[in-house]
N, C-alpha and C. Protein backbone atom coordinates (compact mmCIF):
# COMPACT_ATOMS: atom_id res chain seq x y z
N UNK A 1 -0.10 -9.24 9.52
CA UNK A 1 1.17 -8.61 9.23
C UNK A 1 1.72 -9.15 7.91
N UNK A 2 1.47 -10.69 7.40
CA UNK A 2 1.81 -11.00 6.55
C UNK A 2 1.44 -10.34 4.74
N UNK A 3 0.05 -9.82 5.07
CA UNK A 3 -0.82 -9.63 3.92
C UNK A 3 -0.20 -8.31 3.66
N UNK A 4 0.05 -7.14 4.81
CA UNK A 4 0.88 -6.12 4.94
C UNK A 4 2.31 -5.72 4.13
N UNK A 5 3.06 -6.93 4.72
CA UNK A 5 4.58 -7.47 4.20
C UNK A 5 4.82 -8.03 2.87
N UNK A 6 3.24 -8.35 2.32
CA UNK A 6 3.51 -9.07 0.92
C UNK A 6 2.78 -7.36 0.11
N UNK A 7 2.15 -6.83 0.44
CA UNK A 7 2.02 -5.84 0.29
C UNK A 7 2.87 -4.84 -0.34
N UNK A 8 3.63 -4.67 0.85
CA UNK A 8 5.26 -3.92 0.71
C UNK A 8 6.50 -4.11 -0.40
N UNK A 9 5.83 -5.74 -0.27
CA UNK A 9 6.87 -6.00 -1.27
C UNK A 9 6.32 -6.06 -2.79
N UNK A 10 5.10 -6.32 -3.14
CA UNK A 10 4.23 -5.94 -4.33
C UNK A 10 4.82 -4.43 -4.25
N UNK A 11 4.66 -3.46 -3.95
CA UNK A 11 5.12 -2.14 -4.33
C UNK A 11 6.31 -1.86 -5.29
N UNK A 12 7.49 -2.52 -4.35
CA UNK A 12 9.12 -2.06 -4.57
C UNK A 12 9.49 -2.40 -3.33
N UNK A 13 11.11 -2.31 -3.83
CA UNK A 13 12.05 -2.01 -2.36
C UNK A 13 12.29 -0.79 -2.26
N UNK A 14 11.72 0.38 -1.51
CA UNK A 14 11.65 1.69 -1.28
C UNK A 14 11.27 0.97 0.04
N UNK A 15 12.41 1.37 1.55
CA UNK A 15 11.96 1.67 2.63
C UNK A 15 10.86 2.26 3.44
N UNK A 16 10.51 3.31 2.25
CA UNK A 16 8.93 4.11 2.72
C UNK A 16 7.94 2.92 2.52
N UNK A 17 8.03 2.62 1.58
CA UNK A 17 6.71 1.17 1.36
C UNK A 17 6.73 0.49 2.85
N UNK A 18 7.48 -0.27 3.06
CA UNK A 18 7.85 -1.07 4.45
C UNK A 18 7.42 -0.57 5.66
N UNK A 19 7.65 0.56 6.00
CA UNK A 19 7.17 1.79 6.75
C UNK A 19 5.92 2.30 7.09
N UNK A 20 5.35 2.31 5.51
CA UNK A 20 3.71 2.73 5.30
C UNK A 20 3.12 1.20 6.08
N UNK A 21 3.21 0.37 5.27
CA UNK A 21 2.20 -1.14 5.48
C UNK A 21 2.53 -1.00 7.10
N UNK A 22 4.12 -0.90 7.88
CA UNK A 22 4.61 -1.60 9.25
C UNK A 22 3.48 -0.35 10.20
N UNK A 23 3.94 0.40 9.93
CA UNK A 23 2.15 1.27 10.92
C UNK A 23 0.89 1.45 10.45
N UNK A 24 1.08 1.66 9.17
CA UNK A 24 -0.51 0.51 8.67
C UNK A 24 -1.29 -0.38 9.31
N UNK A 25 -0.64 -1.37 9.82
CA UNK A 25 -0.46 -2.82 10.40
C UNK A 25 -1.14 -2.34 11.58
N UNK A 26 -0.45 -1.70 12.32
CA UNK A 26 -0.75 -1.17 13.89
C UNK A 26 -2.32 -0.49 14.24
N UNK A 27 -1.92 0.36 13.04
CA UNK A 27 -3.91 1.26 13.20
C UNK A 27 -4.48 0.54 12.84
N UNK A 28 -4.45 -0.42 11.62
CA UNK A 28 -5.60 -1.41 11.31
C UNK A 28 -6.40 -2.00 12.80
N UNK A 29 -4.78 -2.88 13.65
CA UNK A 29 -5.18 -3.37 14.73
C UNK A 29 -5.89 -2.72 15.54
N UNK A 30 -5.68 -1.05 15.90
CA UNK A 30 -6.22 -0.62 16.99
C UNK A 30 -7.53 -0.59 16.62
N UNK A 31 -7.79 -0.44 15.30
CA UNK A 31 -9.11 -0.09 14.77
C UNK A 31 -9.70 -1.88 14.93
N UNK A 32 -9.54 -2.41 14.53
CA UNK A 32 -10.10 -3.75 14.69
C UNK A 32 -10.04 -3.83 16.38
N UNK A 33 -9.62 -3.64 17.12
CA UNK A 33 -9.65 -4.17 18.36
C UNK A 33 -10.72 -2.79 19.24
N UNK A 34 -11.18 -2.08 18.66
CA UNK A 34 -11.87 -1.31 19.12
C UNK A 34 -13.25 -1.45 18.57
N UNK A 35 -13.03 -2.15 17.22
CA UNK A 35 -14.59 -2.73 16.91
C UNK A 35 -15.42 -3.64 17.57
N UNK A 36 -13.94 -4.23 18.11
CA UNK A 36 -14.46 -5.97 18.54
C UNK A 36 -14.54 -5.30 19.95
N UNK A 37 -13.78 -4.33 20.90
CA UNK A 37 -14.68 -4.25 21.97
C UNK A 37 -16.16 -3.62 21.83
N UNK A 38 -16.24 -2.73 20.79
CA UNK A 38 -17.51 -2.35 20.58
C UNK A 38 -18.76 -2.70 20.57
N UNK A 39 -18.19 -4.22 20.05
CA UNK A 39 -19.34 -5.48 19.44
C UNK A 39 -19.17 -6.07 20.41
N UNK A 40 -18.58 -6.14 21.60
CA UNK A 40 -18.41 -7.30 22.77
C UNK A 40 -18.66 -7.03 24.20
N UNK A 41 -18.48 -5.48 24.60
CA UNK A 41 -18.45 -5.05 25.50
C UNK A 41 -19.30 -4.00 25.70
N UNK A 42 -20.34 -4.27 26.11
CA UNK A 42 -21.89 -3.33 26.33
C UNK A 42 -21.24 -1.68 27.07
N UNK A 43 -20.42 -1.73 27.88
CA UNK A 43 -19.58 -0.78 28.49
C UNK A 43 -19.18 0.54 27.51
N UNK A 44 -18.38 -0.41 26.68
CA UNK A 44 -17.65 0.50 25.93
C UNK A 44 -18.98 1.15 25.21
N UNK A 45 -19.85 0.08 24.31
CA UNK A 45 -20.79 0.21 23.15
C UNK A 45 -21.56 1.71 23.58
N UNK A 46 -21.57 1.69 25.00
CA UNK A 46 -22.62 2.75 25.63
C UNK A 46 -21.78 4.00 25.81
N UNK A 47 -20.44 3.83 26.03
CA UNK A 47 -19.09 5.37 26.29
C UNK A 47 -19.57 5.63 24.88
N UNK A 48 -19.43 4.87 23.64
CA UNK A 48 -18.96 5.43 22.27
C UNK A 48 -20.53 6.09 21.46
N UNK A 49 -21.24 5.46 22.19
CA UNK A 49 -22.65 6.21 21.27
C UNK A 49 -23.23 7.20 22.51
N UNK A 50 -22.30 7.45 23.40
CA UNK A 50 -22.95 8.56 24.00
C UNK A 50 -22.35 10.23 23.37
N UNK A 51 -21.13 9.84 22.78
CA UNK A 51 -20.63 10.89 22.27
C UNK A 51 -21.36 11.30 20.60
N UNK A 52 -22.24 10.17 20.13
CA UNK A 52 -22.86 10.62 18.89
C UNK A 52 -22.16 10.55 18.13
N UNK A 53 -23.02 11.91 17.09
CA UNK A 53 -22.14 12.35 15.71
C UNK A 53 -20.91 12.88 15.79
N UNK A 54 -20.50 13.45 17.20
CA UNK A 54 -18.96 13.66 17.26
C UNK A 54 -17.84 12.67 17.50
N UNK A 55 -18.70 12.02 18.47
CA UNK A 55 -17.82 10.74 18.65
C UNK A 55 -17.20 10.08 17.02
N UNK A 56 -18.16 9.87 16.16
CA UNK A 56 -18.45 9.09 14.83
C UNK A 56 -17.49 9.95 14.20
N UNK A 57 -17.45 11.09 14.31
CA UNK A 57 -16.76 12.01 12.94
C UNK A 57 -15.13 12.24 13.58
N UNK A 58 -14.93 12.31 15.30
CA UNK A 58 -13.59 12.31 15.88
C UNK A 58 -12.86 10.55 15.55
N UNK A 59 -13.82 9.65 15.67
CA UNK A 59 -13.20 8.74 14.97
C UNK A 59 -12.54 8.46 13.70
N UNK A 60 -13.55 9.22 13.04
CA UNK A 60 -13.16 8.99 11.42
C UNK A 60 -12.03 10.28 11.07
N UNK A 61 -11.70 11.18 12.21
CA UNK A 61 -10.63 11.91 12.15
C UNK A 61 -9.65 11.31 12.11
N UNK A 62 -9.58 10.74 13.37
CA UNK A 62 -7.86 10.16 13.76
C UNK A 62 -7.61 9.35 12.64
N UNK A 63 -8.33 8.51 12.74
CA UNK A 63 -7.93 7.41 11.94
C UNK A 63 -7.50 7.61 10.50
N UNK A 64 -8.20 8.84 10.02
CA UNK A 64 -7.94 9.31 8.12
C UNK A 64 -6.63 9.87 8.64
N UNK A 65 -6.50 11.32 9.85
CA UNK A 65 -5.10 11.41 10.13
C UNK A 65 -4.03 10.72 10.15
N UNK A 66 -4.06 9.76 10.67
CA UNK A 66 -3.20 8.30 11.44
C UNK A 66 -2.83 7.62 9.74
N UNK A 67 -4.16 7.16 8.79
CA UNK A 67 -3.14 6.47 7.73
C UNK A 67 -2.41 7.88 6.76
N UNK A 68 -2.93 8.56 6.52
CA UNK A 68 -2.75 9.90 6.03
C UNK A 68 -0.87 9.96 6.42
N UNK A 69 -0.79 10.23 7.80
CA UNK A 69 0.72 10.36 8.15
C UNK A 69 1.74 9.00 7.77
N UNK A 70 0.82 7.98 8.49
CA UNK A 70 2.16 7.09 7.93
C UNK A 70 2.40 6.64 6.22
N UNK A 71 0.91 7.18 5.94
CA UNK A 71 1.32 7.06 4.35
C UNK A 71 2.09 7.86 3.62
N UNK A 72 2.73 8.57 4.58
CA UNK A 72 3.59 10.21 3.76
C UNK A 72 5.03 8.92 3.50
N UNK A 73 5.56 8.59 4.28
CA UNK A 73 6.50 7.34 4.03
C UNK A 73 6.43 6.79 2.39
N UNK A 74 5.21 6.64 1.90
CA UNK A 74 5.19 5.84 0.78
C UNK A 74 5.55 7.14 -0.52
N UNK A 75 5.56 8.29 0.29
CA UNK A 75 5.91 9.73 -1.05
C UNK A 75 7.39 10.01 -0.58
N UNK A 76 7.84 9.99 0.70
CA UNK A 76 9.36 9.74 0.87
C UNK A 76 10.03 8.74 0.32
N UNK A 77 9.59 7.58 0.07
CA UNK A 77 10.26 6.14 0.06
C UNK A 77 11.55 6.13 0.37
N UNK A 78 12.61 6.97 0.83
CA UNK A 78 13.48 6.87 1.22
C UNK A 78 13.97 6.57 2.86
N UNK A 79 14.86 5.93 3.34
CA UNK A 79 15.11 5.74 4.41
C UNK A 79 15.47 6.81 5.33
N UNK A 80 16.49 7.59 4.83
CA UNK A 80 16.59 8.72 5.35
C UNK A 80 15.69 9.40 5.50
N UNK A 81 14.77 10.04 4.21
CA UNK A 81 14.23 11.28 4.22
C UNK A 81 12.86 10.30 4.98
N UNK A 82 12.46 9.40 5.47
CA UNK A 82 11.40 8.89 6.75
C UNK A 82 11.84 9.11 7.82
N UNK A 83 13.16 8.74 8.33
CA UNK A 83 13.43 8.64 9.81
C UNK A 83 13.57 10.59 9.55
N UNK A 84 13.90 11.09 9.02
CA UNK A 84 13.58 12.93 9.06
C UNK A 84 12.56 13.46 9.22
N UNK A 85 11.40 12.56 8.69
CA UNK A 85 10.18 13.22 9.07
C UNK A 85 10.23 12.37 10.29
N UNK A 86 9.67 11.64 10.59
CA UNK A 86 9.65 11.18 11.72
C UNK A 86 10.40 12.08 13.02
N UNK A 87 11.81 11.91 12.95
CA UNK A 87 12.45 13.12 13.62
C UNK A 87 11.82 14.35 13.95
N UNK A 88 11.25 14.86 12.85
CA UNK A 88 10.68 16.15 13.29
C UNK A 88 9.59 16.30 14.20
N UNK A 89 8.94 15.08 14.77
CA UNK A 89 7.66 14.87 15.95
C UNK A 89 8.38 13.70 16.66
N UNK A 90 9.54 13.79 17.02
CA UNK A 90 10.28 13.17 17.97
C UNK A 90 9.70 11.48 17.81
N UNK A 91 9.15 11.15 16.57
CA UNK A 91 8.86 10.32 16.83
C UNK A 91 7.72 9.46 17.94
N UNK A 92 7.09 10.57 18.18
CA UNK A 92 5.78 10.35 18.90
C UNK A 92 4.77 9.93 18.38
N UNK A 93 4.48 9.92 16.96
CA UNK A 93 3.22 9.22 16.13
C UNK A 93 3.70 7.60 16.28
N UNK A 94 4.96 7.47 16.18
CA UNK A 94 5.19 6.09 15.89
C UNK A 94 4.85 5.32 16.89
N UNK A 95 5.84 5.64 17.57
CA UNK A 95 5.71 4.91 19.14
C UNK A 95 4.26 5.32 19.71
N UNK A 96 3.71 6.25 19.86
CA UNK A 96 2.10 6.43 20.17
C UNK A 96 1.09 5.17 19.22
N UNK A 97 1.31 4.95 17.89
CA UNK A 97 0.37 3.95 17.78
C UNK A 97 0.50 2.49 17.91
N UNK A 98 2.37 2.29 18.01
CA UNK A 98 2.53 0.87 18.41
C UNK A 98 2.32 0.26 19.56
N UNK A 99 2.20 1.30 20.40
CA UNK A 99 2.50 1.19 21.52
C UNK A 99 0.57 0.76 22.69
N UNK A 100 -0.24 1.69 21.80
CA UNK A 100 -1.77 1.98 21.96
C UNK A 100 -2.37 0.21 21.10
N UNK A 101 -1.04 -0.06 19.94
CA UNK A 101 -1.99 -1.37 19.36
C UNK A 101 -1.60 -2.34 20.54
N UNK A 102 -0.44 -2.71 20.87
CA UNK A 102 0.06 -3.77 22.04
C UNK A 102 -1.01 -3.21 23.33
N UNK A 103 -1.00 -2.27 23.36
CA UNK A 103 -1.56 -1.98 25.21
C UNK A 103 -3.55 -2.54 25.19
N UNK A 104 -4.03 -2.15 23.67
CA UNK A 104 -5.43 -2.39 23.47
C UNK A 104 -5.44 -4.43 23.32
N UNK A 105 -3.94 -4.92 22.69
CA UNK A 105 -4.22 -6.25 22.80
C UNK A 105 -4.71 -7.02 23.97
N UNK A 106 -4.22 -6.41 24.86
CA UNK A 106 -4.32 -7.09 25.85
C UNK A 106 -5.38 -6.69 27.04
N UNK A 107 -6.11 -6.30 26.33
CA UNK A 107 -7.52 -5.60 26.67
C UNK A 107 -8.57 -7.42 26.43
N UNK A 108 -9.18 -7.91 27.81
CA UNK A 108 -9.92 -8.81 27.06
C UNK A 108 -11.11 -8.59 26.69
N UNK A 109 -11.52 -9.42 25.26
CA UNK A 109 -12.41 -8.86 24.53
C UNK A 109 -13.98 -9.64 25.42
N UNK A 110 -13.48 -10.30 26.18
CA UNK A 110 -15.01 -11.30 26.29
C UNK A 110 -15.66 -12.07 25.34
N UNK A 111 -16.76 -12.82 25.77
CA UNK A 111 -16.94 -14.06 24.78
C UNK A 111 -17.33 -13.25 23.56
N UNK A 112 -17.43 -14.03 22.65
CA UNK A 112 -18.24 -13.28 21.07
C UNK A 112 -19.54 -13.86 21.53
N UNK A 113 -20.42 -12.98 20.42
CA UNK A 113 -21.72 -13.31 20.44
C UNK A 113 -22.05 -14.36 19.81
N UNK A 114 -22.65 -15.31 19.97
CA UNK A 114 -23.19 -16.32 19.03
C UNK A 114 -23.71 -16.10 17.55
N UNK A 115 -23.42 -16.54 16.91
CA UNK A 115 -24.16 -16.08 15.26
C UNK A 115 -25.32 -17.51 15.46
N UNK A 116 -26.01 -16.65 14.80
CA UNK A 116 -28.07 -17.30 14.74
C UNK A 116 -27.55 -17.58 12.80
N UNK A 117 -27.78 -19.13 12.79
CA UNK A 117 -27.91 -19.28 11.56
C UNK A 117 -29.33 -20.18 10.90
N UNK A 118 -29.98 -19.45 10.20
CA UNK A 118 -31.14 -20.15 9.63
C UNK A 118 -31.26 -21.38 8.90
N UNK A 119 -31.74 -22.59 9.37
CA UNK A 119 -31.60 -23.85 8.36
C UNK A 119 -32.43 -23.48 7.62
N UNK A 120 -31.55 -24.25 6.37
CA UNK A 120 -32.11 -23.94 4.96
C UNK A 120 -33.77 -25.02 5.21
N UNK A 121 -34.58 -24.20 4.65
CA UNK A 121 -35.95 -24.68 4.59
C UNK A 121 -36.82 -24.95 3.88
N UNK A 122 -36.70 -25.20 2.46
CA UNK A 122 -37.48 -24.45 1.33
C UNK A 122 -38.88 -24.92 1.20
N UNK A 123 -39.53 -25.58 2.45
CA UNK A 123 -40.95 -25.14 1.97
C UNK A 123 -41.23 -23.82 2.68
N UNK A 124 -40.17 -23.49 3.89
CA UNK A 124 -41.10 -22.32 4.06
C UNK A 124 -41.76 -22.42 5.48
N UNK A 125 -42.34 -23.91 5.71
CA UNK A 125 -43.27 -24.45 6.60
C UNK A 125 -42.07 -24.57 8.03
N UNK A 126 -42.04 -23.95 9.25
CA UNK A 126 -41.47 -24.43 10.17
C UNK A 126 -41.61 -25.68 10.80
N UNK A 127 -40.71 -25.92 11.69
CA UNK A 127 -40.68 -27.50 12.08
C UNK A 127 -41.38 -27.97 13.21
N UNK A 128 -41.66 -26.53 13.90
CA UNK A 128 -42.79 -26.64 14.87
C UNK A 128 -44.70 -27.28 13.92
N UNK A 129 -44.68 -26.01 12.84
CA UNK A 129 -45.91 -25.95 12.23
C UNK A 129 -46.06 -27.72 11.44
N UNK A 130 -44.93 -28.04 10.88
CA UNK A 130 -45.24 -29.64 10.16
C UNK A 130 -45.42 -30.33 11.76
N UNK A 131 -44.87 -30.35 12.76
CA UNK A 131 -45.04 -31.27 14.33
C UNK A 131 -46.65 -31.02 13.93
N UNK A 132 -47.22 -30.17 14.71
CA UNK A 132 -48.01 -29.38 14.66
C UNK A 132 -49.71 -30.19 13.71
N UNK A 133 -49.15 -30.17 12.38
CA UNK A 133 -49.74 -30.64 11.26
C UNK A 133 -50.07 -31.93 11.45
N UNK A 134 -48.76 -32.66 11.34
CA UNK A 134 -48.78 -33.65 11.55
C UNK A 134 -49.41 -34.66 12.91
N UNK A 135 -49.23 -34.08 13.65
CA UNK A 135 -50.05 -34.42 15.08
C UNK A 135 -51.43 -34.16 14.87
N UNK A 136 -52.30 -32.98 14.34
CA UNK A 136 -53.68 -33.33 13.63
C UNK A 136 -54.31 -34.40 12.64
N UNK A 137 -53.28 -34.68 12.03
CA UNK A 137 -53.30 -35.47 10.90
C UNK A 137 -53.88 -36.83 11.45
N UNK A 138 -52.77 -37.06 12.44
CA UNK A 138 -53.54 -38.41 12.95
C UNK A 138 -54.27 -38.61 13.70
């Protein structure tokens, strides 16, 4: 939220700025918290690639929709003329994605996967193969 807020304020003080980044903020999360169940939860991984290339392209809908709208804020920058658009969809985009980022938080993600990291090696030779070597040797 912070990187968001310094964001906002790199722009201007135009209310729309503030607005754009503050549900910005929210889809980022839902989108991050839907990766990480993706990557964590074999369940989900298997719902989302059963839908395919539609699944893939309805994703990349909402989501271009979703910053698309709250970025209209940053061509209003006004306070008024936001809470007017907004007004005109009762305010259902808003509260629909703040509401979907809090409800997915508390979704648990399960352990992470372990990361496999390679020791640096530079002959090349594994540590089994020098054991190995070396045990002929003598």
């Amino acid at each position: 939220m912070l990187v968001y807020l310094t964001s906002a304020f790199w722009h201007g003080f135009y209310a729309g700025y503030y607005l754009s980044f503050f549900f910005w903020y929210f889809v980022s999360s839902i989108v991050n918290t839907l990766f990480r169940l993706h990557q964590r939860r074999p369940e989900v991984k298997e719902a989302f690639e059963s839908l395919g290339f539609v699944g893939r392209v309805l994703a990349w809908f909402i989501s271009s929709v979703a910053m698309t709208y709250f970025g209209s804020y940053f061509q209003l920058l006004s306070w008024k003329d936001s809470i007017s658009f907004m007004s005109a969809l009762s305010f259902f985009p808003n509260i629909l994605v703040v509401v979907l980022a809090l409800a997915l938080q508390q979704i648990p993600l399960g352990p992470s996967k372990p990361r496999h990291h390679k020791e640096a090696n530079p002959s090349g030779i594994s540590h089994e193969s020098k054991s190995e070597g070396q045990l002929k040797s003598q």
